[in-house]
N, C-alpha and C. Protein backbone atom coordinates (compact mmCIF):
# COMPACT_ATOMS: atom_id res chain seq x y z
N UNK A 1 4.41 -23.91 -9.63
CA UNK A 1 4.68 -22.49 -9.78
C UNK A 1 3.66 -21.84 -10.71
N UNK A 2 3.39 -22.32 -11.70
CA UNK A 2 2.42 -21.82 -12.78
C UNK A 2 1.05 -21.84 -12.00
N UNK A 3 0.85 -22.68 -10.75
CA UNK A 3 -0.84 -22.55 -10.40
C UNK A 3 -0.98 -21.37 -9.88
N UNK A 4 0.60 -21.03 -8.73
CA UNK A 4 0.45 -19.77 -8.31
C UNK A 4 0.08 -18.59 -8.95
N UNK A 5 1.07 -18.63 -10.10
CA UNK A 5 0.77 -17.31 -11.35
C UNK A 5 -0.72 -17.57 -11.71
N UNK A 6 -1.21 -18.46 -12.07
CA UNK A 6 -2.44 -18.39 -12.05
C UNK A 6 -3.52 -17.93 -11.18
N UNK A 7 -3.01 -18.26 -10.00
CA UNK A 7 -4.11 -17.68 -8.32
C UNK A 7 -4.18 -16.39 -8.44
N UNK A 8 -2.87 -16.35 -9.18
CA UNK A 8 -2.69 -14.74 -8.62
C UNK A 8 -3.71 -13.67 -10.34
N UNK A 9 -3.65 -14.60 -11.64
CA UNK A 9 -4.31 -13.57 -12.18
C UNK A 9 -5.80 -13.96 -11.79
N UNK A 10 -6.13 -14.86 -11.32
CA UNK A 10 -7.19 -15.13 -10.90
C UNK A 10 -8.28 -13.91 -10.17
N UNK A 11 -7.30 -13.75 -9.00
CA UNK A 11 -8.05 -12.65 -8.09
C UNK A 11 -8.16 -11.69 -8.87
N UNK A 12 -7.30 -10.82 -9.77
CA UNK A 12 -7.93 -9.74 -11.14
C UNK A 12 -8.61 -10.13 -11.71
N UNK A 13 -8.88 -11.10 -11.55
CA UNK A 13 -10.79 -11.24 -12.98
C UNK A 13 -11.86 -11.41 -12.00
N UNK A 14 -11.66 -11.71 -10.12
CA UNK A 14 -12.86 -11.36 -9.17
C UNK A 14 -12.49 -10.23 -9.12
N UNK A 15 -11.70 -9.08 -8.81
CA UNK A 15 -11.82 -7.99 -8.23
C UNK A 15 -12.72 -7.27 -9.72
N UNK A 16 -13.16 -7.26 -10.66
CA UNK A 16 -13.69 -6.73 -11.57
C UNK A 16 -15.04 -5.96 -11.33
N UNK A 17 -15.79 -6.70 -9.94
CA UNK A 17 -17.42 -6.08 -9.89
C UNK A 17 -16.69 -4.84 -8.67
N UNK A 18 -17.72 -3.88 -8.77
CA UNK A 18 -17.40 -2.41 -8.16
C UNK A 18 -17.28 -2.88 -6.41
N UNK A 19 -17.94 -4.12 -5.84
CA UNK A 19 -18.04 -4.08 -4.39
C UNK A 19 -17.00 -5.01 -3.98
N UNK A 20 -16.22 -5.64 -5.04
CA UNK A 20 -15.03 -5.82 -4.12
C UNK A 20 -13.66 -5.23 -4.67
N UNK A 21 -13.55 -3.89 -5.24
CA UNK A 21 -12.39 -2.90 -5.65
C UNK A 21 -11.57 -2.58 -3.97
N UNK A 22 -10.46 -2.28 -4.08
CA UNK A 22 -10.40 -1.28 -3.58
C UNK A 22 -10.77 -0.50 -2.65
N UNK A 23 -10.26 0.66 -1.97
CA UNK A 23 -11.10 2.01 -1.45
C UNK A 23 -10.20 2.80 -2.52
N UNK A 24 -9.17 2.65 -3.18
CA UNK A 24 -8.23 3.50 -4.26
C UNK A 24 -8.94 3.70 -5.27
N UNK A 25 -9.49 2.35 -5.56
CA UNK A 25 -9.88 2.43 -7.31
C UNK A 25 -11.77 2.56 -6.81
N UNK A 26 -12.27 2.34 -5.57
CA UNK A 26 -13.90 2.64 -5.67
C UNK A 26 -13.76 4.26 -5.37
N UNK A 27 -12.51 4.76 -4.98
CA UNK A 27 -12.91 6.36 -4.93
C UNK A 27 -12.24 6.69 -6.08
N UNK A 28 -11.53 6.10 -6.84
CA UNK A 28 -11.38 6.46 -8.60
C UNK A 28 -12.10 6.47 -9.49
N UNK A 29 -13.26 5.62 -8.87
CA UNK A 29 -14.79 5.27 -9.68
C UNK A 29 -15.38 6.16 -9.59
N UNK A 30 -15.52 7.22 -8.83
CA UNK A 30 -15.96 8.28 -8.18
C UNK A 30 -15.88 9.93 -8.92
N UNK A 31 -14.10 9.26 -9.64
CA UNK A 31 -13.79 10.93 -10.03
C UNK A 31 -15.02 11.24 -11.44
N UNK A 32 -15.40 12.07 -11.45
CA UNK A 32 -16.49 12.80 -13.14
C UNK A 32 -17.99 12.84 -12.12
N UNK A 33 -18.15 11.61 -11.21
CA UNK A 33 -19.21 11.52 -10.66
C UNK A 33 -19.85 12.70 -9.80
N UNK A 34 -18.94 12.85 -9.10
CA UNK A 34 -19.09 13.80 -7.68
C UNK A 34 -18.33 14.70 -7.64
N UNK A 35 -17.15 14.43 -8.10
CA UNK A 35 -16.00 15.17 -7.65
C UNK A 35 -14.15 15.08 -8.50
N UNK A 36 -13.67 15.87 -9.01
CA UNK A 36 -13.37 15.31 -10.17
C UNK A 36 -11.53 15.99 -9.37
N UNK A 37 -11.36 15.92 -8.36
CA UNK A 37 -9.94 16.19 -7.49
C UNK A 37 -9.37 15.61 -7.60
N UNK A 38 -8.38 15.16 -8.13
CA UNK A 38 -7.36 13.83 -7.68
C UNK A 38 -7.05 14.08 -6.79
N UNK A 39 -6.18 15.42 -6.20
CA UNK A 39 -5.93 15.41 -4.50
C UNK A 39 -6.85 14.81 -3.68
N UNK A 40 -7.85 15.03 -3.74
CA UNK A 40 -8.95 14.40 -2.61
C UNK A 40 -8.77 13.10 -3.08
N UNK A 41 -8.47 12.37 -3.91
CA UNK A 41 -8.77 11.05 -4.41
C UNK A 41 -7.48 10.83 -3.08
N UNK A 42 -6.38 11.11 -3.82
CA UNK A 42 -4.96 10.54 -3.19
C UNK A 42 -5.22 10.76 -1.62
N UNK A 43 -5.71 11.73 -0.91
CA UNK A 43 -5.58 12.20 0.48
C UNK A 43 -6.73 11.40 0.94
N UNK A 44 -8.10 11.13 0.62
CA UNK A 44 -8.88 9.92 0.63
C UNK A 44 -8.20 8.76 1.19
N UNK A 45 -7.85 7.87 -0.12
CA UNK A 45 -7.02 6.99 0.16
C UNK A 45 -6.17 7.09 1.26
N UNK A 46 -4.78 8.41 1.35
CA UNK A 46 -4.35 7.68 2.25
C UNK A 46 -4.80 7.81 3.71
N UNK A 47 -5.71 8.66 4.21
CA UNK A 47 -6.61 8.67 5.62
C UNK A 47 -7.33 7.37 6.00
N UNK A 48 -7.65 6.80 4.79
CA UNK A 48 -8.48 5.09 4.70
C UNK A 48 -7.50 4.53 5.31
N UNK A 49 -6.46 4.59 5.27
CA UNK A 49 -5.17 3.98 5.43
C UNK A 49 -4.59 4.25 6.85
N UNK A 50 -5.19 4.58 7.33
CA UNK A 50 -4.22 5.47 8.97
C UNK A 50 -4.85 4.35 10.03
N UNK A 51 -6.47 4.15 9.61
CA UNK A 51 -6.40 3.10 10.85
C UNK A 51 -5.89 1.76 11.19
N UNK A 52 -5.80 0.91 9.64
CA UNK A 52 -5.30 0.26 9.31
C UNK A 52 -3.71 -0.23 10.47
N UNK A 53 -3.21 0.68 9.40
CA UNK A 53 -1.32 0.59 10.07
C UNK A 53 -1.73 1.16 10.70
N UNK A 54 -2.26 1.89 11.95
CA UNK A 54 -1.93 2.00 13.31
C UNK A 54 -2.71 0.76 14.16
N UNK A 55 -3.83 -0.04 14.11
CA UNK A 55 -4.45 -1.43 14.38
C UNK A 55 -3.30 -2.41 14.10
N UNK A 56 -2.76 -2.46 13.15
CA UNK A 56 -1.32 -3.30 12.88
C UNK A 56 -0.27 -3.14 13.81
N UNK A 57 0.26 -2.04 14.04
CA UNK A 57 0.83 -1.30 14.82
C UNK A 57 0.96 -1.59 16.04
N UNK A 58 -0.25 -1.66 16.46
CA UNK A 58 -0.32 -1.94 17.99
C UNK A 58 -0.59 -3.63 18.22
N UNK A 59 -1.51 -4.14 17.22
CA UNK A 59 -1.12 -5.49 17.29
C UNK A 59 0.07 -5.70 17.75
N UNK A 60 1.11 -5.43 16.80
CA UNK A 60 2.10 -6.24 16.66
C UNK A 60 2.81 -5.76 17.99
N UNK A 61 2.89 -4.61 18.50
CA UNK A 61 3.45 -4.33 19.53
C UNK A 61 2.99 -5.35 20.60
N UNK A 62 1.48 -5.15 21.40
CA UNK A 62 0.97 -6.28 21.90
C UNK A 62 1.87 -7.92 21.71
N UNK A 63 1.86 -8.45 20.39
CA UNK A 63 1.86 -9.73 20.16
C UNK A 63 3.24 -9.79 20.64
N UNK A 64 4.25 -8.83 21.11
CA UNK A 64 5.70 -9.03 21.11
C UNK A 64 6.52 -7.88 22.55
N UNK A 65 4.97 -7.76 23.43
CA UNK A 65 5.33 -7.16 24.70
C UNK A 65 6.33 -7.71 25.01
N UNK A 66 6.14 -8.84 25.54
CA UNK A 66 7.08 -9.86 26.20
C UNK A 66 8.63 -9.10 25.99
N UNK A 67 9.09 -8.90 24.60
CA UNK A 67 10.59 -8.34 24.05
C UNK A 67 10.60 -6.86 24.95
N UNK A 68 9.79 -6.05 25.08
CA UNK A 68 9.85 -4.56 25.76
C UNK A 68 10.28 -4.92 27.30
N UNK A 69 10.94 -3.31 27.23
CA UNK A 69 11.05 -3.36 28.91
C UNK A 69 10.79 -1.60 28.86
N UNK A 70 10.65 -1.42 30.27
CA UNK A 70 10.35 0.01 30.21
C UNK A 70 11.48 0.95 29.74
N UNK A 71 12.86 0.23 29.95
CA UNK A 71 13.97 1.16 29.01
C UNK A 71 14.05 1.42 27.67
N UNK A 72 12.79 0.56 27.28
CA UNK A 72 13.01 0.73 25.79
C UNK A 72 11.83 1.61 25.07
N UNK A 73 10.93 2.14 26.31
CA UNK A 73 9.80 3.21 25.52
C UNK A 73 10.60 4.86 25.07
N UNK A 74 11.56 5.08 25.61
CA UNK A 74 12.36 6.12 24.88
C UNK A 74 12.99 6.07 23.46
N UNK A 75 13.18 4.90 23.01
CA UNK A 75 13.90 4.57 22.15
C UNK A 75 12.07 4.47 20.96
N UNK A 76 11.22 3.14 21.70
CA UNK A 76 9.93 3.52 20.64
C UNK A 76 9.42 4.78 20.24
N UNK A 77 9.47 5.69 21.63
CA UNK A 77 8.96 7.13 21.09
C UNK A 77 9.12 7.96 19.81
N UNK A 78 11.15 7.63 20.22
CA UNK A 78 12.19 8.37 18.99
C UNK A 78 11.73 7.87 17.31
N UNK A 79 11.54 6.76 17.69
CA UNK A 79 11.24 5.99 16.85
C UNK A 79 9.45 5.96 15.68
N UNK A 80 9.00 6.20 16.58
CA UNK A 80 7.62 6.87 16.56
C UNK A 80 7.26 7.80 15.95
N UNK A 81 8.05 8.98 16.80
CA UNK A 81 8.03 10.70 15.92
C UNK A 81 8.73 10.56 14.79
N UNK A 82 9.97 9.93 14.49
CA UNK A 82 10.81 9.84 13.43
C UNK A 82 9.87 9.03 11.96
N UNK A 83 9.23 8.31 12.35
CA UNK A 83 8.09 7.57 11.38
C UNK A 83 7.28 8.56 11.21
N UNK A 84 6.90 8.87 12.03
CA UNK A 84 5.80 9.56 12.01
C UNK A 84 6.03 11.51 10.97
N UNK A 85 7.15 11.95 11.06
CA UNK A 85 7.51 13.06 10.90
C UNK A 85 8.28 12.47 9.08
N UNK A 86 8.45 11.24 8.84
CA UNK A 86 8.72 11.17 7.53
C UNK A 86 7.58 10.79 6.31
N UNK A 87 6.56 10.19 7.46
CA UNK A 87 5.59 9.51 6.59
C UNK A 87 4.72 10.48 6.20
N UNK A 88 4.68 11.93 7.44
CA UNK A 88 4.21 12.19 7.00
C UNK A 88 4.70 13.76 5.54
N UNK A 89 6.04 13.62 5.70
CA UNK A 89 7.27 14.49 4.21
C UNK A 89 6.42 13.24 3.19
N UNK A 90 6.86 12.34 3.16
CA UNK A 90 6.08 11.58 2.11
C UNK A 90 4.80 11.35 1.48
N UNK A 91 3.72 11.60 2.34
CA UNK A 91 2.74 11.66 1.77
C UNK A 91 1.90 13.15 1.11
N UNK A 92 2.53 14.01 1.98
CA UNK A 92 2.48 15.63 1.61
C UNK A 92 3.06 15.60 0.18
N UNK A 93 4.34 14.77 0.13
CA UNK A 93 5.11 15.21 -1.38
C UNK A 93 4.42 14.79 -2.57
N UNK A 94 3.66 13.26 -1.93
CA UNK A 94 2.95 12.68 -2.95
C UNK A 94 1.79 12.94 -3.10
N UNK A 95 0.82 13.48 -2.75
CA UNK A 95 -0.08 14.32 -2.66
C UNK A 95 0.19 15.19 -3.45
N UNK A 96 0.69 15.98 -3.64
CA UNK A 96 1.54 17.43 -4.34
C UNK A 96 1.51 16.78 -5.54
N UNK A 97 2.48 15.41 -5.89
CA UNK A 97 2.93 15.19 -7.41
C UNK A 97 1.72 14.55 -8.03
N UNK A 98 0.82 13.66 -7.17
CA UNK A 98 -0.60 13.41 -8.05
C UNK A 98 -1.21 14.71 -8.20
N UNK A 99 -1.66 15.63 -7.45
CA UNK A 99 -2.47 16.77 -7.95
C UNK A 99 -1.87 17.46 -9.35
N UNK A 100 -0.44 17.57 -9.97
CA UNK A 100 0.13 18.12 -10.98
C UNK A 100 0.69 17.19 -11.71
N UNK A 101 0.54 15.90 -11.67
CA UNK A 101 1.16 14.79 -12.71
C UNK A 101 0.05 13.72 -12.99
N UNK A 102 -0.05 12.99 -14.11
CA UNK A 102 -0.48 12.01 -14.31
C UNK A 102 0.03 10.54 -13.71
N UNK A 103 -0.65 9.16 -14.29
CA UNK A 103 -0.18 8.11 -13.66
C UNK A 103 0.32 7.29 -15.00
N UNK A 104 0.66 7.91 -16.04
CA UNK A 104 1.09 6.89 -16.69
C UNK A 104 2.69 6.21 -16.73
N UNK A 105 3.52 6.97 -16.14
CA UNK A 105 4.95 6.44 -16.36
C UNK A 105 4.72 5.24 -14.59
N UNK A 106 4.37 5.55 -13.36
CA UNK A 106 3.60 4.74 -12.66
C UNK A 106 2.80 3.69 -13.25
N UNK A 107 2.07 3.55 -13.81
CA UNK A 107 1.57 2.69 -14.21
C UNK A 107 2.47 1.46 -15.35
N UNK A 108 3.63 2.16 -16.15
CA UNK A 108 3.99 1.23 -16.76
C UNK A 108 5.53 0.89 -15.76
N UNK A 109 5.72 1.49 -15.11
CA UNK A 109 6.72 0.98 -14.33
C UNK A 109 6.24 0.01 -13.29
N UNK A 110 4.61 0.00 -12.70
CA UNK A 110 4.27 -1.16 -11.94
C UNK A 110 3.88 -2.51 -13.40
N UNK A 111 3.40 -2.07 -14.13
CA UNK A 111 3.51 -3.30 -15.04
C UNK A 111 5.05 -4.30 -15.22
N UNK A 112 5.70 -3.36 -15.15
CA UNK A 112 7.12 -3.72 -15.27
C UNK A 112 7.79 -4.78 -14.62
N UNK A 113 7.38 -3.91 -13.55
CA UNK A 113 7.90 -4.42 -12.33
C UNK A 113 6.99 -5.46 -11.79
N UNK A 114 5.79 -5.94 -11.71
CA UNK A 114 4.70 -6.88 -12.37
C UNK A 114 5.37 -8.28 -13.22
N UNK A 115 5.97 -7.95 -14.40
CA UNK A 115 6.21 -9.06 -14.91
C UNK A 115 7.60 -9.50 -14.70
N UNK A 116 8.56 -8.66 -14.26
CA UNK A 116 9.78 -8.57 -13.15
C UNK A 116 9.59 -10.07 -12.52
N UNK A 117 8.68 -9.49 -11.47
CA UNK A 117 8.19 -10.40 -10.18
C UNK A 117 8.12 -11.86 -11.09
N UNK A 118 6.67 -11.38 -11.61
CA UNK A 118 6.38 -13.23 -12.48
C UNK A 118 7.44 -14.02 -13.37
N UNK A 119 8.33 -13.24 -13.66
CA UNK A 119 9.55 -14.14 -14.42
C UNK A 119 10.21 -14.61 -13.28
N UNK A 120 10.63 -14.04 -12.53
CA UNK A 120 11.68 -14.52 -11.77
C UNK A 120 10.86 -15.42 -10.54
N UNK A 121 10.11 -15.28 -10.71
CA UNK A 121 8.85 -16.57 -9.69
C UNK A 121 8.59 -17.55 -10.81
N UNK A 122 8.29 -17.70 -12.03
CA UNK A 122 8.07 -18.69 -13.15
C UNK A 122 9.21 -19.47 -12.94
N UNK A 123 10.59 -19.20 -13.18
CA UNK A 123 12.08 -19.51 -13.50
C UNK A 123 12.69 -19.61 -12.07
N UNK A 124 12.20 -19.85 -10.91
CA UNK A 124 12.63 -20.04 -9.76
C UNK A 124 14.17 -19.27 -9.50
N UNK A 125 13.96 -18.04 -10.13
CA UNK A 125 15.31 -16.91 -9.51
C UNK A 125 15.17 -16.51 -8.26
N UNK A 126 13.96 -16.47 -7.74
CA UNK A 126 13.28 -15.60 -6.39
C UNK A 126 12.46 -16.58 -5.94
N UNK A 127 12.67 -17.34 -4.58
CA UNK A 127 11.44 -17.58 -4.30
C UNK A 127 10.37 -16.47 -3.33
N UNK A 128 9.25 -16.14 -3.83
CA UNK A 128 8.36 -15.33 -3.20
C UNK A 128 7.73 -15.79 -2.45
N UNK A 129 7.84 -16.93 -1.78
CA UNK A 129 6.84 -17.24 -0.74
C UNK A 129 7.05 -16.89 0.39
N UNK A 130 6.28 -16.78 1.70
CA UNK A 130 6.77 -16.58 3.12
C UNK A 130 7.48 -17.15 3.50
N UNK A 131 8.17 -17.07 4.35
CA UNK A 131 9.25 -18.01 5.08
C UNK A 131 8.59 -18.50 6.09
């Protein structure tokens, strides 16, 4: 258990050089430089992000045709717009609260929640591995 906790601070002391950050934190590297928006930072990010989960998306659909039948593309559609019409209330809202808030109560609540995780993975309360 401890090698894991270790793997894992491991990869934070490689991610340290600028070419393997991120696209979050290499367009955070960015803000004073060029352009000093956090909106554009946050709306950046999440457009980086659209091809991603939709390539996933359809993977996974693909990898699990077999389960579909044509009665069930009414139900994906619903399903579709309904994702689609919340994700995108959510990212509009969050967009909004980075442009007028800072990241520090975020930031110590992912620390938190950070050493959350590693206690209860140290002390075998949780196991975190894949199934």
């Amino acid at each position: 258990m401890r090698a894991s906790v270790g793997r894992a601070l491991w990869a934070l002391v490689l991610m340290q050089s600028g070419d393997k950050r991120p696209i979050t934190s290499a367009l955070q590297s960015l803000q004073g430089v060029y352009f000093t928006d956090n909106n554009l930072i946050a709306a950046g990010s999440m457009i980086v992000a659209v091809p991603t989960l939709v390539a996933a998306g359809a993977y996974d659909l693909y990898k699990h045709r077999a389960a579909f039948s044509a009665d069930d593309l009414e139900m994906l559609a619903v399903g579709l717009v309904a994702a689609f019409v919340a994700a995108f209330v959510c990212v509009r809202w969050l967009i909004r609260y980075v442009a007028t808030h800072d990241f520090r109560w975020f930031a110590w609540y992912r620390i938190a929640f950070g050493l959350v995780v590693l206690a209860t993975a140290y002390f075998g309360w949780v196991n975190w591995t894949a199934a």
